[in-house]
Protein backbone atom coordinates (compact mmCIF):
# COMPACT_ATOMS: atom_id res chain seq x y z
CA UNK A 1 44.40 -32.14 83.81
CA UNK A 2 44.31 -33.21 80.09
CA UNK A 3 47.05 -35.74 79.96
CA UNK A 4 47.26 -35.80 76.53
CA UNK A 5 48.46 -32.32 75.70
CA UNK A 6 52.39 -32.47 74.72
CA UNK A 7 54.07 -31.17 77.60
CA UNK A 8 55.82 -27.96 77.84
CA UNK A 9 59.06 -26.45 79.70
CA UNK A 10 58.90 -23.29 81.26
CA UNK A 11 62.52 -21.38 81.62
CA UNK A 12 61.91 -18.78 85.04
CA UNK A 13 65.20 -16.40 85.94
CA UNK A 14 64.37 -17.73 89.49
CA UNK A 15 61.59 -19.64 91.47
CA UNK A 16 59.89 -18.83 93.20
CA UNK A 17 59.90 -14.74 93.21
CA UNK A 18 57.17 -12.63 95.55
CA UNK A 19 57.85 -9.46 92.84
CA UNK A 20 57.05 -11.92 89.92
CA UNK A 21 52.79 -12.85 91.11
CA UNK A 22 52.25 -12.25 87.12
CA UNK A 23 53.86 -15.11 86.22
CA UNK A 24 52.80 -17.67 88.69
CA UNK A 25 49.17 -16.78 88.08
CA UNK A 26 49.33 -17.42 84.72
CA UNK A 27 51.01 -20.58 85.15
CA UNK A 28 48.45 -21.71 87.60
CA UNK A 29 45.87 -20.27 85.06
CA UNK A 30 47.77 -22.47 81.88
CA UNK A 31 47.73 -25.26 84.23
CA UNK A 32 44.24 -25.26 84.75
CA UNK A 33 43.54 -24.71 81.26
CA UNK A 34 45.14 -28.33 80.54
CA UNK A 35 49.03 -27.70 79.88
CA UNK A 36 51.69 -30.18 81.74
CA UNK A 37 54.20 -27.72 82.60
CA UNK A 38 57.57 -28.22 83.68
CA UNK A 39 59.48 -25.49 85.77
CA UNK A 40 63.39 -24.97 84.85
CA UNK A 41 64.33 -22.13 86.62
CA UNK A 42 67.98 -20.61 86.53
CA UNK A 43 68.61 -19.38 90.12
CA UNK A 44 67.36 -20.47 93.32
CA UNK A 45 64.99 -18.80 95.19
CA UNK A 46 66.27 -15.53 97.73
CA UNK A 47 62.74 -14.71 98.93
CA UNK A 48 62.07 -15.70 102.71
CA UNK A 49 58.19 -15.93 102.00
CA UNK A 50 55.95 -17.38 99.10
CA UNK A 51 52.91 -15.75 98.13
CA UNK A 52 50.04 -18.66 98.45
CA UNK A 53 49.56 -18.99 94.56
CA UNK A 54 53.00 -20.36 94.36
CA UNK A 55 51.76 -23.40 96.51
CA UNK A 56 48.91 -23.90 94.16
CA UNK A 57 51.08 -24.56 91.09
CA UNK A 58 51.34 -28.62 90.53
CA UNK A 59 53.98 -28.65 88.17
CA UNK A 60 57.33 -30.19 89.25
CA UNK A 61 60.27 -27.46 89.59
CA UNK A 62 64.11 -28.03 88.67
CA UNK A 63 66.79 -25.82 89.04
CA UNK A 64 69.88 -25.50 86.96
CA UNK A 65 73.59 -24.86 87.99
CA UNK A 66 72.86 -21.01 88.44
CA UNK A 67 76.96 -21.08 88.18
CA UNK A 68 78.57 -23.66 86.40
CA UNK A 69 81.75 -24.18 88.43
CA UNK A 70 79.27 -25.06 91.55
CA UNK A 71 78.33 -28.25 89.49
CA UNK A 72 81.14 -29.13 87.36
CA UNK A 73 79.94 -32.74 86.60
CA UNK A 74 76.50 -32.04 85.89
CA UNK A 75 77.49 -29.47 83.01
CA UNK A 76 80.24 -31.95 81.65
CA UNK A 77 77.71 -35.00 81.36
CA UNK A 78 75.49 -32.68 79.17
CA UNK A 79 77.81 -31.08 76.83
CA UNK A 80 79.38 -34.44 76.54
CA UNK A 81 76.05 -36.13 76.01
CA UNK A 82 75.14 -33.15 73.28
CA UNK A 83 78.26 -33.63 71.45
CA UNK A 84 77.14 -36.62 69.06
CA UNK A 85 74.86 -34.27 68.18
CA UNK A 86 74.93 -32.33 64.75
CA UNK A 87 72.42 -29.91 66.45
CA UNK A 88 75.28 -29.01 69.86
CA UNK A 89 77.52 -27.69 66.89
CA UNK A 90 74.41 -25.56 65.40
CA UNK A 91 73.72 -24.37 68.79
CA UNK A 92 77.37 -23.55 69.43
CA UNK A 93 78.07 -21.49 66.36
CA UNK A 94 74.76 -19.41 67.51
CA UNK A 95 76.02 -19.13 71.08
CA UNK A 96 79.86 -18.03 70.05
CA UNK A 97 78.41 -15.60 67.62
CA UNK A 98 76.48 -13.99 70.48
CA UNK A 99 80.06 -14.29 72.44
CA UNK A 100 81.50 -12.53 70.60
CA UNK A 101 79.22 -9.22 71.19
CA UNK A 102 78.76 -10.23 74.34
CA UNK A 103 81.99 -11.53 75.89
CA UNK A 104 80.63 -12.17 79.53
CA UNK A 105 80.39 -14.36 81.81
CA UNK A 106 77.11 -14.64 81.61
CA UNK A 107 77.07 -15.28 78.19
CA UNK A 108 79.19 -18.60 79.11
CA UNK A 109 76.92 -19.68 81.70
CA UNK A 110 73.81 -19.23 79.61
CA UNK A 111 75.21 -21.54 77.08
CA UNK A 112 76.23 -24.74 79.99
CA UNK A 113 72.73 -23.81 81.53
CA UNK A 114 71.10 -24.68 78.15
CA UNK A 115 73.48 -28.02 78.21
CA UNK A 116 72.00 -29.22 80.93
CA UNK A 117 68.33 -28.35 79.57
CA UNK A 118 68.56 -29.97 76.74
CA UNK A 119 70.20 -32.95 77.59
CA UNK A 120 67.69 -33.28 81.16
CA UNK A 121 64.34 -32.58 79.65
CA UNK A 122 62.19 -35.43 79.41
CA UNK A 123 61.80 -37.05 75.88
CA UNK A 124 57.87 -36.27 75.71
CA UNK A 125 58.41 -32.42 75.75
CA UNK A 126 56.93 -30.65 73.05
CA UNK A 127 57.94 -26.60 73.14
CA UNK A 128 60.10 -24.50 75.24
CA UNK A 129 58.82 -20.96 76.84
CA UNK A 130 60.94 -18.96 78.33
CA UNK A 131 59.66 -15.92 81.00
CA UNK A 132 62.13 -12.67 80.40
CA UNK A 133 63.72 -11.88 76.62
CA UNK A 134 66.86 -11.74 78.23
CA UNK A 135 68.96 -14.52 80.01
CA UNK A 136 65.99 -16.86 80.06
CA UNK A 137 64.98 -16.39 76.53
CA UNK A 138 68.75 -17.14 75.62
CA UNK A 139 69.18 -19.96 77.46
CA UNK A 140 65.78 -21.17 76.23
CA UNK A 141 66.92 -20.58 72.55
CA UNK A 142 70.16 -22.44 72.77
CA UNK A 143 67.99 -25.63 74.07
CA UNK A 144 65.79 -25.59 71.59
CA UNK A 145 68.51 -25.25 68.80
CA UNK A 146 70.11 -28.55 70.68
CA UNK A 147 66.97 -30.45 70.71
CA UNK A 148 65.18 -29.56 67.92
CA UNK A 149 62.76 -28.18 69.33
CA UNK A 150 60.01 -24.91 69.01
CA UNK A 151 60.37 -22.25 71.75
CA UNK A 152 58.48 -19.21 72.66
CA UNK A 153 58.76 -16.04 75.08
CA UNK A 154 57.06 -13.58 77.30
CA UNK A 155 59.01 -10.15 77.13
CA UNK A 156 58.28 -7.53 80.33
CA UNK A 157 60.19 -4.54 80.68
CA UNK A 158 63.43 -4.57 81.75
CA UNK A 159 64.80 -7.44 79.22
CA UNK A 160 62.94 -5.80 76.85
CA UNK A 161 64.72 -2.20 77.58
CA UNK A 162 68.25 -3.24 78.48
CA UNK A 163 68.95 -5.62 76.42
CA UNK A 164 70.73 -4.91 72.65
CA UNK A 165 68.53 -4.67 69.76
CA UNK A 166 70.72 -7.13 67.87
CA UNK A 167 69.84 -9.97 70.11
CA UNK A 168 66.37 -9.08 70.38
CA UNK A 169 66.03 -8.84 66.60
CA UNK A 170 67.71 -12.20 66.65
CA UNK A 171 65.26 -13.32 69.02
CA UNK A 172 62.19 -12.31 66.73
CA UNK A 173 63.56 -13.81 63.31
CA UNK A 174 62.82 -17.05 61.72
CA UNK A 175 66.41 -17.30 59.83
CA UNK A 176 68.68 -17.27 63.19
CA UNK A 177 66.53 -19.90 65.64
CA UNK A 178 64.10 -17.02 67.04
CA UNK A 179 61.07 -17.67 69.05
CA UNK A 180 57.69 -19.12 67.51
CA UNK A 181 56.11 -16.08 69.41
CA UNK A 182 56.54 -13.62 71.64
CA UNK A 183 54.04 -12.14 74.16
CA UNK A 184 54.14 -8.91 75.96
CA UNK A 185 51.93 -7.06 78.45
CA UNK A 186 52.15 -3.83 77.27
CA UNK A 187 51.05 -1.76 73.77
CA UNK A 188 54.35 0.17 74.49
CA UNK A 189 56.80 -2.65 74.26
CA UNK A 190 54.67 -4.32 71.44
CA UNK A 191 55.04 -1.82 68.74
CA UNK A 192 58.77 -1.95 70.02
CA UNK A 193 59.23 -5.28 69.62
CA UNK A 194 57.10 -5.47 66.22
CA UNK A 195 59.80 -3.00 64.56
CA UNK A 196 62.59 -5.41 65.05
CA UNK A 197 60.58 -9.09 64.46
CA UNK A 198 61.01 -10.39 60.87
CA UNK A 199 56.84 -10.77 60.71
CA UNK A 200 55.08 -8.35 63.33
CA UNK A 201 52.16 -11.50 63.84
CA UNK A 202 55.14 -12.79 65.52
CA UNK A 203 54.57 -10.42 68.22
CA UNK A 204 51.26 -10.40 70.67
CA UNK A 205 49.90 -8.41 72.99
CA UNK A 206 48.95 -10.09 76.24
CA UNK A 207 48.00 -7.97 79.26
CA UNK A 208 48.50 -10.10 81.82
CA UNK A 209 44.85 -8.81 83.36
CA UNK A 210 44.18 -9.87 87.12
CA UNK A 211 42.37 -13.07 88.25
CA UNK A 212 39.76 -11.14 91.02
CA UNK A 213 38.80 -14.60 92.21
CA UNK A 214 42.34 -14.11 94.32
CA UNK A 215 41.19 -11.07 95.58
CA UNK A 216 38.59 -10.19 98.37
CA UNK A 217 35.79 -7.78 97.31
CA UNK A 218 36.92 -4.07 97.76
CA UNK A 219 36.38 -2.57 100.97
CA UNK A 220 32.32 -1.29 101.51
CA UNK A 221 33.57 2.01 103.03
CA UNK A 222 36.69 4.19 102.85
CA UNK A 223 37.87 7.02 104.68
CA UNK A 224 35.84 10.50 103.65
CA UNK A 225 37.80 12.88 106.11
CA UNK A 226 41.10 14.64 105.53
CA UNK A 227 42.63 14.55 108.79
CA UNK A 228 45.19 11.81 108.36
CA UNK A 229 45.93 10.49 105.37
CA UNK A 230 48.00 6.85 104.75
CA UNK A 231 50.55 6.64 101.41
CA UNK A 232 51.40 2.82 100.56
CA UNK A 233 53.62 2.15 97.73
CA UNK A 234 54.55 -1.38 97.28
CA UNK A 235 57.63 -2.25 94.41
CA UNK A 236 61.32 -3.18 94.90
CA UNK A 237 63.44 -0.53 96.07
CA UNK A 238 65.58 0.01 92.92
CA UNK A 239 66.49 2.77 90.90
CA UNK A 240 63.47 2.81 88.38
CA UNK A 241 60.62 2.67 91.04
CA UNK A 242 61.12 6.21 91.68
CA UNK A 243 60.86 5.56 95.52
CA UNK A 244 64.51 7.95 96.48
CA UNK A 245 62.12 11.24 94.49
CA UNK A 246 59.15 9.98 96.49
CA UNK A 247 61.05 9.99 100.05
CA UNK A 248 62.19 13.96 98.82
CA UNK A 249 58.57 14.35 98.19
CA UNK A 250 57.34 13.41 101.50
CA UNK A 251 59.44 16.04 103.21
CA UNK A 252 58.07 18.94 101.16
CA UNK A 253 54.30 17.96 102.48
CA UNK A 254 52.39 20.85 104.42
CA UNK A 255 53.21 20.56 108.20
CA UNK A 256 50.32 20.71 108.53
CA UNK A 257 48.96 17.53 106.84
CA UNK A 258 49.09 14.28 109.34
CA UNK A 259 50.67 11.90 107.06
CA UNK A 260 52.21 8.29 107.41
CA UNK A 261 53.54 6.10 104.44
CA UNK A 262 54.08 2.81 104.31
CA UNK A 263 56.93 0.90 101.81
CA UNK A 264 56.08 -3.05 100.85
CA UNK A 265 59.37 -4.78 98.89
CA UNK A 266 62.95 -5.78 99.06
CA UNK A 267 65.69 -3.86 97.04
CA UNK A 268 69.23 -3.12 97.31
CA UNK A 269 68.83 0.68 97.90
CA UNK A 270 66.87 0.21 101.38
CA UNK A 271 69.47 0.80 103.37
CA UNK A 272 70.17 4.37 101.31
CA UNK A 273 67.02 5.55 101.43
CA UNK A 274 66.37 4.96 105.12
CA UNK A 275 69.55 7.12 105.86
CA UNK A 276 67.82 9.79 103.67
CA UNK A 277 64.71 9.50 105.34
CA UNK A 278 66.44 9.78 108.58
CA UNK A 279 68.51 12.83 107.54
CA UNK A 280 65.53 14.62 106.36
CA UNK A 281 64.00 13.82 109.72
CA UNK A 282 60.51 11.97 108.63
CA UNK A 283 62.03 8.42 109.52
CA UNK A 284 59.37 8.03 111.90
CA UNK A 285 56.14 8.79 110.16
CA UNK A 286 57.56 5.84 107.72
CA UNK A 287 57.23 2.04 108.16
CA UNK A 288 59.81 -0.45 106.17
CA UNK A 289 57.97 -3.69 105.63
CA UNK A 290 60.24 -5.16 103.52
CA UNK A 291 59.18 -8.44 101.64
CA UNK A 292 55.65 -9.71 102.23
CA UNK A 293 53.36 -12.41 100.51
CA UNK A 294 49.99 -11.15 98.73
CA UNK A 295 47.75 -11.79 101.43
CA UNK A 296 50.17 -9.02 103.56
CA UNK A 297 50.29 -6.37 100.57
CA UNK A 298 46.39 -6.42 99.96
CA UNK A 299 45.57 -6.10 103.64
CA UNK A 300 47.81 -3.33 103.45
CA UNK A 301 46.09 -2.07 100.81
CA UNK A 302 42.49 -1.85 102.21
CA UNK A 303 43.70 0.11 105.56
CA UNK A 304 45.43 2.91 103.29
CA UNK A 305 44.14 5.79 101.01
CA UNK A 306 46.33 6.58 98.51
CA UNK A 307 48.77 3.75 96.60
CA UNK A 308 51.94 5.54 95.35
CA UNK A 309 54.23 4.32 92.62
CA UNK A 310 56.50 6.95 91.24
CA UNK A 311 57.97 5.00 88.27
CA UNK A 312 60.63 6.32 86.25
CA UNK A 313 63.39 5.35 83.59
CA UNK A 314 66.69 4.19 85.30
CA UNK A 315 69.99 5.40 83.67
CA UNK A 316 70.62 2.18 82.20
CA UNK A 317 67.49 2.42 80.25
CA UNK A 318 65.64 -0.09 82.77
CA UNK A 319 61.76 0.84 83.24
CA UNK A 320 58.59 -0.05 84.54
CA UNK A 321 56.28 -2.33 82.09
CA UNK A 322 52.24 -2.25 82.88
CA UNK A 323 52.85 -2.72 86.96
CA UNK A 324 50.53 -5.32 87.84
CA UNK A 325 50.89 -4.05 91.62
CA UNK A 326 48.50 -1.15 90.33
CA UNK A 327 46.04 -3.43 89.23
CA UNK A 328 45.88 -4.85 92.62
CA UNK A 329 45.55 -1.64 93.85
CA UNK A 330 42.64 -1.38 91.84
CA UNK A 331 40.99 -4.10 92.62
CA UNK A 332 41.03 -2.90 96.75
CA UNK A 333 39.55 0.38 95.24
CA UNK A 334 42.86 2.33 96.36
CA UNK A 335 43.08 5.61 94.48
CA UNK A 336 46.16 5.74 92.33
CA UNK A 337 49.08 7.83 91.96
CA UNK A 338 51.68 7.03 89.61
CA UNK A 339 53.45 8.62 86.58
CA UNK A 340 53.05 8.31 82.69
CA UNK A 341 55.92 5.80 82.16
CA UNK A 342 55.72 3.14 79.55
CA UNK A 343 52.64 1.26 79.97
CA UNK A 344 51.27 3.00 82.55
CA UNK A 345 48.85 5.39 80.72
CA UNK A 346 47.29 2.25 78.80
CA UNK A 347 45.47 1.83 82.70
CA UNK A 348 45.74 4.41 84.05
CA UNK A 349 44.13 7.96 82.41
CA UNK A 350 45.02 10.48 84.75
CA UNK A 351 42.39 12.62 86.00
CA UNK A 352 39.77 9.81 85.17
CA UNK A 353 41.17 6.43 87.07
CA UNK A 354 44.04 8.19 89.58
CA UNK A 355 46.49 10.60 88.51
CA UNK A 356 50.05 10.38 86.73
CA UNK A 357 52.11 12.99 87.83
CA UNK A 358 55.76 14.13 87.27
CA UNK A 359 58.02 12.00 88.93
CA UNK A 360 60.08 15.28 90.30
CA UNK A 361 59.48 15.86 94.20
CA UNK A 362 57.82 19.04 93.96
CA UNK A 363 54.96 17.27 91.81
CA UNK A 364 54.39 14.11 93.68
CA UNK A 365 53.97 16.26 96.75
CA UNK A 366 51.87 18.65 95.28
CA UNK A 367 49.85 15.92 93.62
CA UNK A 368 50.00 13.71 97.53
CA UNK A 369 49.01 17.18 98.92
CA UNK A 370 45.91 17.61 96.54
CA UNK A 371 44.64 14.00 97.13
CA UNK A 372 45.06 14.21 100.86
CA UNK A 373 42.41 17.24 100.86
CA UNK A 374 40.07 16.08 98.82
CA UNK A 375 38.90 12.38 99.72
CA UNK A 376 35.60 12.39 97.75
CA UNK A 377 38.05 12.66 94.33
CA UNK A 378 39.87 9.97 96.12
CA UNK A 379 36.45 7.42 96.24
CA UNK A 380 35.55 8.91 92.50
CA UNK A 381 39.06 7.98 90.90
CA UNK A 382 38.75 4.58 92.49
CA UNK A 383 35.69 3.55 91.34
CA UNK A 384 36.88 4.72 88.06
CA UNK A 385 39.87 2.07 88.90
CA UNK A 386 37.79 -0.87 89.71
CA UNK A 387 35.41 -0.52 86.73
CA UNK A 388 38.47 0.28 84.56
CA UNK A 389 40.25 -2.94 85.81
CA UNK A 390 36.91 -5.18 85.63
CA UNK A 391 35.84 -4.07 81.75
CA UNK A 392 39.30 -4.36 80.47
CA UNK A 393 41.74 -5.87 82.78
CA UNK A 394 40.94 -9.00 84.13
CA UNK A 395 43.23 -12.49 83.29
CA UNK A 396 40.94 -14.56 81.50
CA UNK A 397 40.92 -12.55 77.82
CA UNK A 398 45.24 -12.84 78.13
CA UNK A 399 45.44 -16.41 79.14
CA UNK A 400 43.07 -17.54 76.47
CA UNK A 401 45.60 -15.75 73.72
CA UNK A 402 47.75 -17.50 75.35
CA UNK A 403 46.74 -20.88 75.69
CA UNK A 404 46.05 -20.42 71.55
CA UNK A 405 49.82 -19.59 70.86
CA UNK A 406 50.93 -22.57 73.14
CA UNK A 407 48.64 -24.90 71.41
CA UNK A 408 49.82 -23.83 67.79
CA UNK A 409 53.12 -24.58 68.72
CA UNK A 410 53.28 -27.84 70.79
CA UNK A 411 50.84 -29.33 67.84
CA UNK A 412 53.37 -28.60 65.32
């Protein structure tokens, strides 16, 4: 490591996450490249398991109070401290101006969280960058106003597409504090994003790509019969993965057709959609995994045949970004099915590397039905996958636009 380059604090929502691998490979990526990093993450970790890449990161992780009342002292010591500041009172007349759209209590407890940022980051730290535009970005933003500093962001999906478009606008401008730059990992969200920025250079497109060298070389030989035929979907169980149309789905296959699917991922619906599976009597050609580390997802990747991800747009407005689970998918040579939603079509051209479907249950059946009778398309879309994924998907191109915005802004 380059001991020399300024060091630079990285704001997470949580630490670390099995749903989040994008992040933690490109911080183990950035850290290669050179870059001291510093994790601050805002909750505590829920997951049971850890994907190995988490273990590879060097970088020292602190938490803050994810609720201020739980440490009452620590968040009085740092507003205190930031008081004899003429920069807390800058920073405060931001934060109560966001208060007052946004009179929550998590508006509050992004503003103490920032407190204790500021006033615990180590002298020698040059930038901020914040993962999420949302509640990370915010907190980020209010440290940087108290310290002086530069700050930066990665936006995704959902905290792009649930959060107001006056705080994201605020986010992108120069005039009220916003970030140096922003990443995202889709074309989708970009030109979004790029309509409410004050310059659209502020705004890049990353893909977040895939780093094969954590893969093992796709399976040699599939499956080329129809006789049985195994779904995998792997994403949480929530509202905008589609997975309640894909359970409907399931029980409109032939009778005929000897299926099983599999589910990877946590989720707050789980215990829903097993009752549903249950009442629509398929609950036992269906196996709940629940939460599993990468090594578990991509060995259940190479014993399956088709990977299934019916994304769709929540109510709230919530959606998919460019799923990096399909990549992974790819990269096992598991044909695709999925649906055009967001980002999704900027991998994925259906007909050519899987197909996108409908998310209604009388498509994804019909379109599970058709790939369960015809395995050689199955093989052809793959390959289409991997070669798709290896041309124009792969980590390296992202993380070196990366690295170039970080370095811009720690040297200034």
């Amino acid at each position: 490591m380059t001991a020399q380059r300024p060091k630079l604090a990285v704001v997470v929502k949580g630490w670390p996450r099995l749903s989040e691998t994008f992040i933690a490979q490109e911080l183990v990526a950035l850290e290669q490249m050179g870059h001291p990093l510093e994790i601050w993450s805002l909750r505590f970790p829920t997951d049971k398991k850890r994907h190995p890449l988490h273990d590879r990161l060097q970088a020292p992780v602190k938490y803050l109070p994810e609720y201020l009342h739980q440490e009452p002292l620590r968040v009085g010591k740092a507003v205190i401290k930031g008081m004899f500041r003429k920069s807390f009172w800058r920073a405060g007349s931001v934060w109560f101006k966001d208060l007052r759209r946004d009179l929550t209590r998590n508006r509050v407890r992004r503003f103490g969280q920032a407190c204790v940022l500021a006033a615990e980051m180590p002298l020698d730290t040059a930038a901020l960058y914040a993962h999420f535009m949302h509640t990370p970005a915010s907190v980020t933003r209010y440290a940087a106003i108290l310290r002086d500093m530069k700050w930066g962001v990665s936006a995704h999906a959902k905290d792009i597409w649930t959060s107001p478009d006056w705080e994201k606008r605020e986010k992108l401008q120069a005039t009220t504090h916003g970030a140096e730059f922003l990443a995202t990992c889709t074309a989708f969200g970009a030109e979004h994003l790029k309509g409410l920025a004050d310059d659209p250079a502020r705004v890049a497109l990353i893909y977040h790509g895939l780093d094969l060298a954590r893969f093992p070389a796709p399976p040699e030989l599939r499956k080329t019969d129809a006789s049985r035929v195994r779904f995998l979907s792997v994403g949480r169980l929530v509202e905008k993965k589609g997975f309640d149309n894909l359970i409907e789905a399931l029980a409109l296959l032939p009778k005929s057709l000897d299926w099983h699917w599999e589910h990877i991922g946590g989720g707050g619906l789980g215990d829903a959609f097993v009752a549903r599976a249950k009442v629509l009597n398929i609950h036992d050609r269906i196996t709940w995994r629940g939460a599993c580390d990468q090594p578990e997802v991509i060995s259940a990747m190479r014993d399956s045949d088709v990977f299934v991800l019916p994304s769709r747009i929540a109510r709230d407005g919530d959606r998919d970004g460019l799923p990096n689970v399909l990549m992974e998918a790819a990269s096992q040579k598991l044909c695709i099915l999925s649906t055009p939603v967001s980002a999704i079509p900027e991998f994925i051209e259906t007909g050519t590397h899987g197909i996108l479907s409908d998310d209604a249950p009388t498509a994804l059946a019909e379109a599970m039905t058709e790939l369960a009778a015809h395995p050689e398309q199955r093989l052809a879309l793959a390959d289409a996958a991997y070669e798709r994924l290896t041309q124009h998907f792969l980590m390296a191109p992202g993380i070196k636009m990366l690295d170039e915005r970080l370095r811009a802004m720690t040297s200034g």
